[in-house]
Every structure is written in structure tokens, then in C-alpha cells.
Protein backbone atom coordinates (compact mmCIF):
# COMPACT_ATOMS: atom_id res chain seq x y z
CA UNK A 1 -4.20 75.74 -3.41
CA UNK A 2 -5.29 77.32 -0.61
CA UNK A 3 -4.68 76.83 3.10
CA UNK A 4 -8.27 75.66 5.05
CA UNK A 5 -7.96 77.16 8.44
CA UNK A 6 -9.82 74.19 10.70
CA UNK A 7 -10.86 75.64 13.88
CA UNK A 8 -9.65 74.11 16.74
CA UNK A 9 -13.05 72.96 18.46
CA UNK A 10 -13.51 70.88 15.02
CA UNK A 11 -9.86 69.27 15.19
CA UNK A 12 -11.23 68.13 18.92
CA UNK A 13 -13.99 66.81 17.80
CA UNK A 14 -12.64 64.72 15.02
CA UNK A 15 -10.20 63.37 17.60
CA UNK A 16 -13.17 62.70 19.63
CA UNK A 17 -14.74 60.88 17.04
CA UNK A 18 -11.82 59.18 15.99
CA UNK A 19 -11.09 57.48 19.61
CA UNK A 20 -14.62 56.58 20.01
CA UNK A 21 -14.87 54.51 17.13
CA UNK A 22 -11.45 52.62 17.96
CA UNK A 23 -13.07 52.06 20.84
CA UNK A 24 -16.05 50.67 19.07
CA UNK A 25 -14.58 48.09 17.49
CA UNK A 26 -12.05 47.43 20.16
CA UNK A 27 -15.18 46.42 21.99
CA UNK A 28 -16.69 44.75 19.02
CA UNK A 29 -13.54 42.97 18.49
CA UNK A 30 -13.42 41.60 22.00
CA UNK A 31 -16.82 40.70 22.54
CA UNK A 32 -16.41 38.24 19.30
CA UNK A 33 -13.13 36.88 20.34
CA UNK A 34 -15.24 36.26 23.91
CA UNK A 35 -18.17 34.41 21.89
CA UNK A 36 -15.45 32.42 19.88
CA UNK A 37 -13.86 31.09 23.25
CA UNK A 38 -16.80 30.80 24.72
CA UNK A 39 -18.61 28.49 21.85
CA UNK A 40 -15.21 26.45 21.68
CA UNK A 41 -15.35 26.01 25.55
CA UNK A 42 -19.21 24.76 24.73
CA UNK A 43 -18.44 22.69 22.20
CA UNK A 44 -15.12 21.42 23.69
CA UNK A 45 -17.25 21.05 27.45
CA UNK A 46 -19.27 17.55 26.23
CA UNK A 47 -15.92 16.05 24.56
CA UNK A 48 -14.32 16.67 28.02
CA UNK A 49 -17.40 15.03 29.82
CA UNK A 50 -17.17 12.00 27.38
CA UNK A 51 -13.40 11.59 27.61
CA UNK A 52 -13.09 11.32 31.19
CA UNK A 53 -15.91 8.82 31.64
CA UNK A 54 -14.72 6.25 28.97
CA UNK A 55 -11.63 7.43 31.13
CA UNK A 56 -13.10 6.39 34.35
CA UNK A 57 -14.58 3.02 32.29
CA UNK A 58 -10.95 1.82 31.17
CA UNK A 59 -9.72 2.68 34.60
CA UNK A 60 -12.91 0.29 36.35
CA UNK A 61 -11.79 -2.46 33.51
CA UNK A 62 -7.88 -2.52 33.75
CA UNK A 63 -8.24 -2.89 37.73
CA UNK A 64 -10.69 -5.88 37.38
CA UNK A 65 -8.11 -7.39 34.29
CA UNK A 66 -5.74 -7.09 36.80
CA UNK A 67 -6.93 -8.76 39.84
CA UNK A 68 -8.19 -11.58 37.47
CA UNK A 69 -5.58 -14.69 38.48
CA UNK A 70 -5.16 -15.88 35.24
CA UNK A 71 -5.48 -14.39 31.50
CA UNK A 72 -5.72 -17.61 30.02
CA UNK A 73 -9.23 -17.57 27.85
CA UNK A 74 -12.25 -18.26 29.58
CA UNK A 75 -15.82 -16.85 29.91
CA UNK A 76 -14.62 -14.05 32.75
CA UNK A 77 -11.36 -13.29 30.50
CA UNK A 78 -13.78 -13.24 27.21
CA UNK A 79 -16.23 -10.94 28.55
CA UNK A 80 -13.89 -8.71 30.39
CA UNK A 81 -11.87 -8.06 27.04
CA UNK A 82 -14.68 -7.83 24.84
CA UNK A 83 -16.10 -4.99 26.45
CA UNK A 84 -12.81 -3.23 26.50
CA UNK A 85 -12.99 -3.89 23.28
CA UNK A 86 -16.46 -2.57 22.49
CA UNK A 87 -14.88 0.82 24.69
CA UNK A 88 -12.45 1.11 22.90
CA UNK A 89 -12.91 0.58 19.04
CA UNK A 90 -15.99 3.51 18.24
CA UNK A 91 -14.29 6.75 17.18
CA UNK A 92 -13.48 9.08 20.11
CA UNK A 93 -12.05 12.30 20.87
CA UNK A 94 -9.13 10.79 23.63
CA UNK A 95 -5.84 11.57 22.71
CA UNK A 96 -4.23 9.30 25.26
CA UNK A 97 -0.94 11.24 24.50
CA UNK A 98 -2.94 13.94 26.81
CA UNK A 99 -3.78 12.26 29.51
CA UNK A 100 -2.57 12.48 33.28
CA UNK A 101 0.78 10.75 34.44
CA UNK A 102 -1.85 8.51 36.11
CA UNK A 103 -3.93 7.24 33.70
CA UNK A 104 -0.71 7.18 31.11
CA UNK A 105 0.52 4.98 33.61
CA UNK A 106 -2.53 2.76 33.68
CA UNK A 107 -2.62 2.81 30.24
CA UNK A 108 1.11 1.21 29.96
CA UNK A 109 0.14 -1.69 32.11
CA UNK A 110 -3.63 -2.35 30.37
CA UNK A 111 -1.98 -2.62 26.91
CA UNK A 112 1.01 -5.09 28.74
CA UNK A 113 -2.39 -6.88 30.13
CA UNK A 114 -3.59 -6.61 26.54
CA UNK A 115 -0.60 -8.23 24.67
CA UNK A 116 -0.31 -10.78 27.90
CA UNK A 117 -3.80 -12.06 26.95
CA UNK A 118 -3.36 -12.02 23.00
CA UNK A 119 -0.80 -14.07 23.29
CA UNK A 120 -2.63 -16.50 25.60
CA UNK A 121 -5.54 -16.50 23.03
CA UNK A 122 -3.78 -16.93 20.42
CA UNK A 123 -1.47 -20.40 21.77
CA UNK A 124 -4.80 -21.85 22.99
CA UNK A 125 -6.54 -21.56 19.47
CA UNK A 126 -3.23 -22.30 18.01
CA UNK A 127 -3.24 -25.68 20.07
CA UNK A 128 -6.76 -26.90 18.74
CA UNK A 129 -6.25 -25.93 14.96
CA UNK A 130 -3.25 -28.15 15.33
CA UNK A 131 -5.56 -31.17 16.44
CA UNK A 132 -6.49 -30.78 12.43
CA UNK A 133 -4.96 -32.88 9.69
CA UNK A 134 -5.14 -29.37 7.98
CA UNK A 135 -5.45 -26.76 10.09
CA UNK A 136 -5.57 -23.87 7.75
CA UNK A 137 -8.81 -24.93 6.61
CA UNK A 138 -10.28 -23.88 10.09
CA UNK A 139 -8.68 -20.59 11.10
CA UNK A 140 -12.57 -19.39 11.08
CA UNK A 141 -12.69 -20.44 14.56
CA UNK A 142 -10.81 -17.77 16.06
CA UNK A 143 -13.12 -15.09 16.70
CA UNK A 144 -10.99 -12.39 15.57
CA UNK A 145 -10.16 -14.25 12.29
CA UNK A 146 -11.92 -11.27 10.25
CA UNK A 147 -10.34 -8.65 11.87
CA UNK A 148 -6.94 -10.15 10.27
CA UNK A 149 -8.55 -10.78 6.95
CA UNK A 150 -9.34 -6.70 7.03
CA UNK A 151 -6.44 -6.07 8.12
CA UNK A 152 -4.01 -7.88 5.91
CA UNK A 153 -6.38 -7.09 2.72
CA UNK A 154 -5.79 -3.37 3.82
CA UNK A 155 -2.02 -3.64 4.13
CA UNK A 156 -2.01 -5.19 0.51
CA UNK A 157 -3.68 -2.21 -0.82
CA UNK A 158 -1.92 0.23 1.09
CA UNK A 159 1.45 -1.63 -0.33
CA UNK A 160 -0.23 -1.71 -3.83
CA UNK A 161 -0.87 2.26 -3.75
CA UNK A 162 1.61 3.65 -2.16
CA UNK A 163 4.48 1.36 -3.41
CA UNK A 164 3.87 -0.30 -6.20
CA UNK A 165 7.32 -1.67 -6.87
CA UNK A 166 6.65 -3.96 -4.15
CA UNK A 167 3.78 -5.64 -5.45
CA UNK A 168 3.69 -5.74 -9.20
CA UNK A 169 3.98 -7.16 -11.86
CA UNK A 170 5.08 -9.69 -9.42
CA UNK A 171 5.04 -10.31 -5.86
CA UNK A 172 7.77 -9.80 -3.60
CA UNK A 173 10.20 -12.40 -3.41
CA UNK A 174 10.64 -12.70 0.27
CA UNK A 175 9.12 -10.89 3.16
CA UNK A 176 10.03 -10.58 6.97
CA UNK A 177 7.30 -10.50 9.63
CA UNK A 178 8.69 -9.38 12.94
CA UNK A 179 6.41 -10.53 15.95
CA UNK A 180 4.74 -13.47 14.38
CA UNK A 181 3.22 -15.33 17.62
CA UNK A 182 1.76 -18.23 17.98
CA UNK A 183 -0.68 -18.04 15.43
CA UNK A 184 0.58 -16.20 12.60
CA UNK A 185 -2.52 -15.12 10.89
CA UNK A 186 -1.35 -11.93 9.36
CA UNK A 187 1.39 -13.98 6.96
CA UNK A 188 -1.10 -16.56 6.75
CA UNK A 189 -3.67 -14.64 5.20
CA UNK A 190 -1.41 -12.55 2.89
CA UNK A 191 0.59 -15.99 2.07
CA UNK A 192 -2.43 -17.36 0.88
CA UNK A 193 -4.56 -14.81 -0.34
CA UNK A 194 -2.52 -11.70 -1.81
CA UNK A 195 1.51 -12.76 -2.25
CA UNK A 196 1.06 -15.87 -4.29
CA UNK A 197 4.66 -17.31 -4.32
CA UNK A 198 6.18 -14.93 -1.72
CA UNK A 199 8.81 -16.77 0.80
CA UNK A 200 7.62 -15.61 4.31
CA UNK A 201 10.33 -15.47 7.36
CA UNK A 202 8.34 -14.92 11.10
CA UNK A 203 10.37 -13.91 13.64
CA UNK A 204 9.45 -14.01 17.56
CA UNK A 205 11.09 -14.19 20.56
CA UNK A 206 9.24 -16.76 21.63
CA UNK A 207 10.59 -20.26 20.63
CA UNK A 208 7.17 -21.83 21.97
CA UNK A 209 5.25 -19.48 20.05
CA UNK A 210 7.59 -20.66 16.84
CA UNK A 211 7.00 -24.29 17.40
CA UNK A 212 3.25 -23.82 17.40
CA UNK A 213 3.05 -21.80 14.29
CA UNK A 214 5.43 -24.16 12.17
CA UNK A 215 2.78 -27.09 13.16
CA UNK A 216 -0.27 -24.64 11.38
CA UNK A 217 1.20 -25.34 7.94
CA UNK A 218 2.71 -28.74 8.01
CA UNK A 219 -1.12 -30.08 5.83
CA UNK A 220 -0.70 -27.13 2.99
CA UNK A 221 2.25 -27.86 0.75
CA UNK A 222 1.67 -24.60 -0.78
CA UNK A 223 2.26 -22.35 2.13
CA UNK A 224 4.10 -24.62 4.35
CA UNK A 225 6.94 -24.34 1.67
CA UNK A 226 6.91 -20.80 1.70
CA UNK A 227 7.28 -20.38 5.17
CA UNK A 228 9.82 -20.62 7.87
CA UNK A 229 9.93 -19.39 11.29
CA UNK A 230 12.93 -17.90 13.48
CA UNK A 231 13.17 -17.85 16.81
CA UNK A 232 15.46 -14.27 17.20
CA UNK A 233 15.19 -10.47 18.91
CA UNK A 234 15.05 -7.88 15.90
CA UNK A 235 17.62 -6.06 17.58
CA UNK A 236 19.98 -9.34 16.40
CA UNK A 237 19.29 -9.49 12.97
CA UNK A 238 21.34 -7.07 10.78
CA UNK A 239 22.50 -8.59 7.47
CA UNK A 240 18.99 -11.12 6.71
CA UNK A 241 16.83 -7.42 6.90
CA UNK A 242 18.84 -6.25 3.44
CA UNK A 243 16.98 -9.70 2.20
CA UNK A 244 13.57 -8.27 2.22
CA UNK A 245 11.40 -6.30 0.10
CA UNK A 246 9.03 -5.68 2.61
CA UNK A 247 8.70 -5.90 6.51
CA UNK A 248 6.22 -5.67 8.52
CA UNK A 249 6.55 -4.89 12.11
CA UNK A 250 3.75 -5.90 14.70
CA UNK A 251 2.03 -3.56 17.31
CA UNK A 252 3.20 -5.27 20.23
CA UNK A 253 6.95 -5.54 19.11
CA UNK A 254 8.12 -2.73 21.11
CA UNK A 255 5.40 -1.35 23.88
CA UNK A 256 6.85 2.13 24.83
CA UNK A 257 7.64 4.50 22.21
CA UNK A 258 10.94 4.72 22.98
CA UNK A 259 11.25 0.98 22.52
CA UNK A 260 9.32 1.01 19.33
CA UNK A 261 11.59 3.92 17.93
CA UNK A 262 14.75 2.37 18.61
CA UNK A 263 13.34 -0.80 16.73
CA UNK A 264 12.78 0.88 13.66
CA UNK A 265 15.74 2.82 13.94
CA UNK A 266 17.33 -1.11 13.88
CA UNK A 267 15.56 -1.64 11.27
CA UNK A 268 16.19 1.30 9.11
CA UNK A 269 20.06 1.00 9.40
CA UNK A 270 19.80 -2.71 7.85
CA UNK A 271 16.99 -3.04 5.30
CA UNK A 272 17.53 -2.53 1.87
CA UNK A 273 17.46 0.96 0.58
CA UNK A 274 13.50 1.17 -1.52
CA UNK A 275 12.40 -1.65 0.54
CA UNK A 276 8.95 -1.19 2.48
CA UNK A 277 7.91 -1.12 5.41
CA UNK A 278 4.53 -1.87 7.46
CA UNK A 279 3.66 -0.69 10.59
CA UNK A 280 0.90 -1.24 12.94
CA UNK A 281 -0.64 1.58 15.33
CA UNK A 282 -3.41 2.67 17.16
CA UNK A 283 -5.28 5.62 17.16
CA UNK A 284 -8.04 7.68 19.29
CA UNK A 285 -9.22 5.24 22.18
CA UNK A 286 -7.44 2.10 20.18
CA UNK A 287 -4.42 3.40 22.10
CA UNK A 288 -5.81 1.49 25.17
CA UNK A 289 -5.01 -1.54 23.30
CA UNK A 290 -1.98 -1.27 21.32
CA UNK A 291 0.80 1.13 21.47
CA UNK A 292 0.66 4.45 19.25
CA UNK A 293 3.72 4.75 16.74
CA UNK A 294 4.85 8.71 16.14
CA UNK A 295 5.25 8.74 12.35
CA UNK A 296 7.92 10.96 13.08
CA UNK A 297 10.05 8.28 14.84
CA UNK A 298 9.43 6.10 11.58
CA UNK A 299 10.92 9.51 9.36
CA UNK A 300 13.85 9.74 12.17
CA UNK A 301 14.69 6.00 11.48
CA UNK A 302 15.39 6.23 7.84
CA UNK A 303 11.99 6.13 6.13
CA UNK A 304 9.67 7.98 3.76
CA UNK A 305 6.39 7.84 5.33
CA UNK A 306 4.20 7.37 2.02
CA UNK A 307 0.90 6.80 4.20
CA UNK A 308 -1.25 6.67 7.69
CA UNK A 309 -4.48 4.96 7.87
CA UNK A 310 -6.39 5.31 10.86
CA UNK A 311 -9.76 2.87 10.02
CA UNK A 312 -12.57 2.89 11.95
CA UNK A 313 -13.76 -0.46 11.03
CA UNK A 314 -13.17 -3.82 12.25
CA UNK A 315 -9.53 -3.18 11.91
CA UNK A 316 -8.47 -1.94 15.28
CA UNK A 317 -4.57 -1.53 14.33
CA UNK A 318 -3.93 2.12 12.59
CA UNK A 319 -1.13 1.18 9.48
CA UNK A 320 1.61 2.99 8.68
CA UNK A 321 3.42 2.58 5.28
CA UNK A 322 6.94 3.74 4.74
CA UNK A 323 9.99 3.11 2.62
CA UNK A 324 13.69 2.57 3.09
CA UNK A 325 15.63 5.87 1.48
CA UNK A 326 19.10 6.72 1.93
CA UNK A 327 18.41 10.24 1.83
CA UNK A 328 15.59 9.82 4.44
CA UNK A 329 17.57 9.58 7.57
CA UNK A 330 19.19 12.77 6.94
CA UNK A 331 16.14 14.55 5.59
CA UNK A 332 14.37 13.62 8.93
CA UNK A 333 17.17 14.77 11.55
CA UNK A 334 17.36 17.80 9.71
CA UNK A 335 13.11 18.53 10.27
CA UNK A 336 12.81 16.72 13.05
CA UNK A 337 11.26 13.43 11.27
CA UNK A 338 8.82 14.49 9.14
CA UNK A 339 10.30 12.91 6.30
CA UNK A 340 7.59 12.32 3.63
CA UNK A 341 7.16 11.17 0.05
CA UNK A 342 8.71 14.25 -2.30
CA UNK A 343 7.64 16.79 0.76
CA UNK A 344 4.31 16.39 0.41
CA UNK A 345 1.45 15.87 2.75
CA UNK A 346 1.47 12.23 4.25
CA UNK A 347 -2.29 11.09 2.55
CA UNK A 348 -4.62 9.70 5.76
CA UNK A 349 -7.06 7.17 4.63
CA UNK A 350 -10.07 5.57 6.37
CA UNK A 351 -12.12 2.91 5.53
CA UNK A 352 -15.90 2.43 6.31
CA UNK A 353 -17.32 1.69 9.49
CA UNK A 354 -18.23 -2.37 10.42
CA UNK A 355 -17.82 -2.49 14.13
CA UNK A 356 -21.04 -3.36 14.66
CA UNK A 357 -20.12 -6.68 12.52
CA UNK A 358 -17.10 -7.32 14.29
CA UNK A 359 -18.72 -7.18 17.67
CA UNK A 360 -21.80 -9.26 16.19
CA UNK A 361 -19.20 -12.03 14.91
CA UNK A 362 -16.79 -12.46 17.93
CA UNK A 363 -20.05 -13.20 20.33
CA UNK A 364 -21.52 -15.81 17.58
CA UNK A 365 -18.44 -17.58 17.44
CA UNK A 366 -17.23 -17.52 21.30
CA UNK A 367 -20.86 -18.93 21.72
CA UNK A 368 -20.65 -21.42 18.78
CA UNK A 369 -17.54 -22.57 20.22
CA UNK A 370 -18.17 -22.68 24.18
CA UNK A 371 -20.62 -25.48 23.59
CA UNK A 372 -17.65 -27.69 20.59
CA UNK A 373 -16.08 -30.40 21.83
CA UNK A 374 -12.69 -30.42 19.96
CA UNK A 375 -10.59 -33.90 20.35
CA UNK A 376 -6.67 -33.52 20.25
């Protein structure tokens, strides 16, 4: 073939040519990385603006929670913590894992305000159902009575799904519920309406707390023989959490996340291996209420994460389903906790929205019940 002589004013000008198109879409490449940014800053700018004034709201309500002199219920405490509440619960962008060192630090002493006043609640509704001959026939006073209905209904299915063994074809033999309170609701509920035959053990701190839950079931033969309450720190028990099929572990057992991590790290050295386990969260602005559990720290301590549920209903607490494996522990130091069902994805589920209902029910009752005279 022969050689093509290409003069050198051509060769120039192809080089020419050949720079000013890089350039081109150098430039081109640029200006869209610039418009990308800059719509992400746009969109990003009104989620800033709306975190930091619910933000600034939380801040104005935790300093008037805590100058209050007592969290015992009552019309300032009610309307004070329902409209934290009503902040709180609608789905936000927050990450409170983000936030300054100051308002983290706020944030640790509204949710200790939180559990302070939950467990106030709870002992003063806990004293009138006892005035009852049966008192489980009237847990619809409390106002939050359908939040636990949700809530445990969700667990069941959640347990039902995701491990079935636990469930069916019969119903666990004996389940542990660490954090009970004064007003057990959550076994209550499950006791009665789901786990048929189930033998419930609560476990609290809190003798006092004990004493007025064993007095809820004393009129209902059925459920009072099926459960017992224990007045004991988690970190104690070792050889009664092999007993269990299933635990579940409340949101306030545990504030900080250190706390919370070495708890199920407790528990994960104890219970059985294939047993489950149920843990309560928070998520988005919900965080302001309860403490937020790193699924990660449930992986590190021995579990299978099989599911996450972050609802954005009536059920404030996120719930986190695991299960006891042997191989687990291992399997999560070695990738840092994400130890999952078979290596797969951990499945995030959501239910429907009914806030609106929740909010609508807690007013009717408080009013319903601010004008009942209750004799003890």
C-alpha cells in the first residue's frame, strides 16, 4: 500500500481540532456535573430548612419538659407530650445520627424525659385498671392502647414471615419480655390475642412496676396462668434466656447505643441457638422518642437480622426481627455486623399511614377520661 504523505499544516490542524473538542466536552462535562450539584443543593436546601426548624421545635419542647416539676400525668404533662408527639411521628428527613454534639445531647436527655414520663403514665393507668374486678376488660382507657394493639399485631406477623418456626403449627411454648413496666400491654395483647397457650415471663428492674402488673391479671384465669413476672437486670439472667423461643427486648431497655449493644450482646451469648428475637427502634424524627438500634450491633451480637420495619403509622417503635445462629457471631465480626439471612438484602417493610387516627383517638380519650370519676 502506499505511503500518504500528510502535510504538516494538516497534521496541525487535526491536533487543533482534536484539543478543541476535548475541550468541548470537558466543558460540557463540567457544566452538567455543576447543574447536578447545583439541583441536589436545591432540592437538598428545603429538607435543610425543615430539619432545623422541627430542630429548633424539639429543642423549645425538651426545655419546657424539663422545667416542668413533675412528669406525673396531668393536663400540662398531656399536652406538652402530645405535641412532641404530633412532631415527631409524620415522616421526616432528620437523621438524628447527624445532628450537632448539641442537639445529640438534648436529644439523650428528651428521650430519658420520654421514658421518665412513660413510665409515670403507665403506673397511674396501671393503678385505676386495678380498681377493676377484671381489669383486662378495660385496657381501652389508656390512650395509647391502639398503638400497642398495632404494634404487637405487627410483631406477630413479622415473627410469622420471617420465622415461621416460631409460630406454627403451634405457638411458642414460652416467651421472655425484657422491660415489661408497669403495665405490660405488649404481652398482654399478644397473650391474649395471637400466642394462645404461650407461658409469658416479664422482666423489669422495677419491683414496683412488677407488683402492679401481676395485679392486671389476677380476674382472667386464662392469662393470669400464663404469666409471671420477675423482678431482675438482663445483664443477670444467663441460663433462663436458653428457655425461650422468642424474646423481645423493649425500646427503653438500654438508652445509649452502647448500652443497648452490650444488652443484646448478653443476650446473644445465652439464648438458644434458632431462637428469635424482637427488637424495638425508632426511626427518622421517632428517634426523639426512643432510642435508635444499629442493626449492625444486633448482627455483632450473634443474630441473623431476617427483617427492619420502619412504619409510619400509629406504631411509633421501628421493629427489628432477628434470630439466634451460631455461625452469626462470627459471620458478623468478620463484616463488621451485617450478618443477614443467607447474605441477602435485609427486606424493609412499611405499613400504611394512620397517624391522623392515632392523634384523633388519644385526644377523645384524654378528654373522655378528664371528666370519669374512677373509685378505688
Amino acid at each position: 500500500m502506499p505511503h500518504l504523505h500528510i502535510p504538516h499544516s494538516a497534521r496541525c490542524t487535526a491536533h487543533q481540532a482534536a484539543r478543541s473538542t476535548t475541550a468541548i466536552f470537558e466543558r460540557l462535562r463540567s457544566s452538567s456535573a455543576h447543574q447536578i450539584s447545583s439541583k441536589r443543593t436545591c432540592e437538598m436546601e428545603p429538607q435543610k430548612k425543615q430539619v432545623d426548624a422541627l430542630v429548633q421545635k424539639i429543642t423549645v419542647l425538651h426545655a419546657a419538659i424539663a422545667k416542668l416539676p413533675s412528669l406525673s400525668p396531668s393536663p400540662e404533662v398531656d399536652a406538652l407530650f402530645t405535641e412532641l408527639v404530633t412532631a415527631c411521628v409524620p415522616a421526616s428527613p432528620v437523621d438524628v445520627t447527624k445532628l450537632s454534639p448539641e442537639a445529640q445531647k438534648m436529644r439523650e436527655g428528651l428521650i430519658r424525659l420520654c421514658s421518665e414520663a412513660e413510665g409515670k403514665l403507665e403506673a397511674h393507668y396501671s393503678d385505676m385498671l386495678a380498681a377493676f374486678d377484671n381489669p383486662l376488660d378495660h385496657l381501652g382507657m389508656f390512650p395509647y392502647y391502639s398503638n400497642y394493639i398495632n404494634l404487637s399485631k405487627l410483631e406477630y406477623e413479622l415473627l410469622a414471615r420471617y420465622v415461621p418456626s416460631s409460630v406454627s403449627p403451634a405457638p411458642p411454648r414460652r416467651v421472655a419480655f425484657i422491660g415489661s413496666g408497669p403495665l405490660p400491654f405488649s404481652s398482654l395483647v399478644l397473650a391474649a390475642r395471637h400466642l394462645p397457650g404461650t407461658m409469658f415471663d416479664n422482666y423489669d428492674l422495677c419491683g414496683a412496676a412488677n407488683d402492679r402488673a401481676s395485679k392486671l391479671v389476677r380476674g382472667d384465669k386464662d392469662v393470669g396462668a400464663r404469666m409471671s413476672f420477675h423482678t431482675a437486670d438482663v445483664a443477670d439472667l444467663a441460663g433462663e434466656l436458653a428457655a425461650y423461643d422468642v424474646v423481645f427486648l423493649a425500646a427503653l431497655v438500654g438508652m445509649a447505643a452502647e448500652e443497648k449493644a452490650n444488652v443484646v450482646a448478653h443476650l446473644g451469648a445465652h439464648m438458644a441457638d434458632g431462637a428469635a428475637l424482637v427488637v424495638r427502634s425508632a426511626h427518622g424524627a421517632r428517634g426523639f422518642l426512643y432510642p435508635i438500634v444499629d442493626p449492625e450491633d444486633i448482627g455483632r451480637g450473634g443474630f441473623e437480622v431476617l427483617a427492619v420495619c420502619h412504619p409510619d403509622d400509629d406504631v411509633v417503635n421501628s421493629v427489628i426481627v432477628a434470630r439466634k445462629s451460631k455461625d452469626a457471631r462470627a459471620r458478623g465480626a468478620h463484616d463488621g455486623g451485617r450478618a443477614t439471612a443467607r447474605g441477602l438484602p435485609v427486606p424493609i417493610v412499611s405499613p400504611p399511614c394512620r397517624f391522623g387516627e392515632m392523634v384523633a383517638d388519644v385526644i377523645q380519650k384524654r378528654e373522655e377520661f378528664a371528666t370519669t370519676e374512677v373509685v378505688f
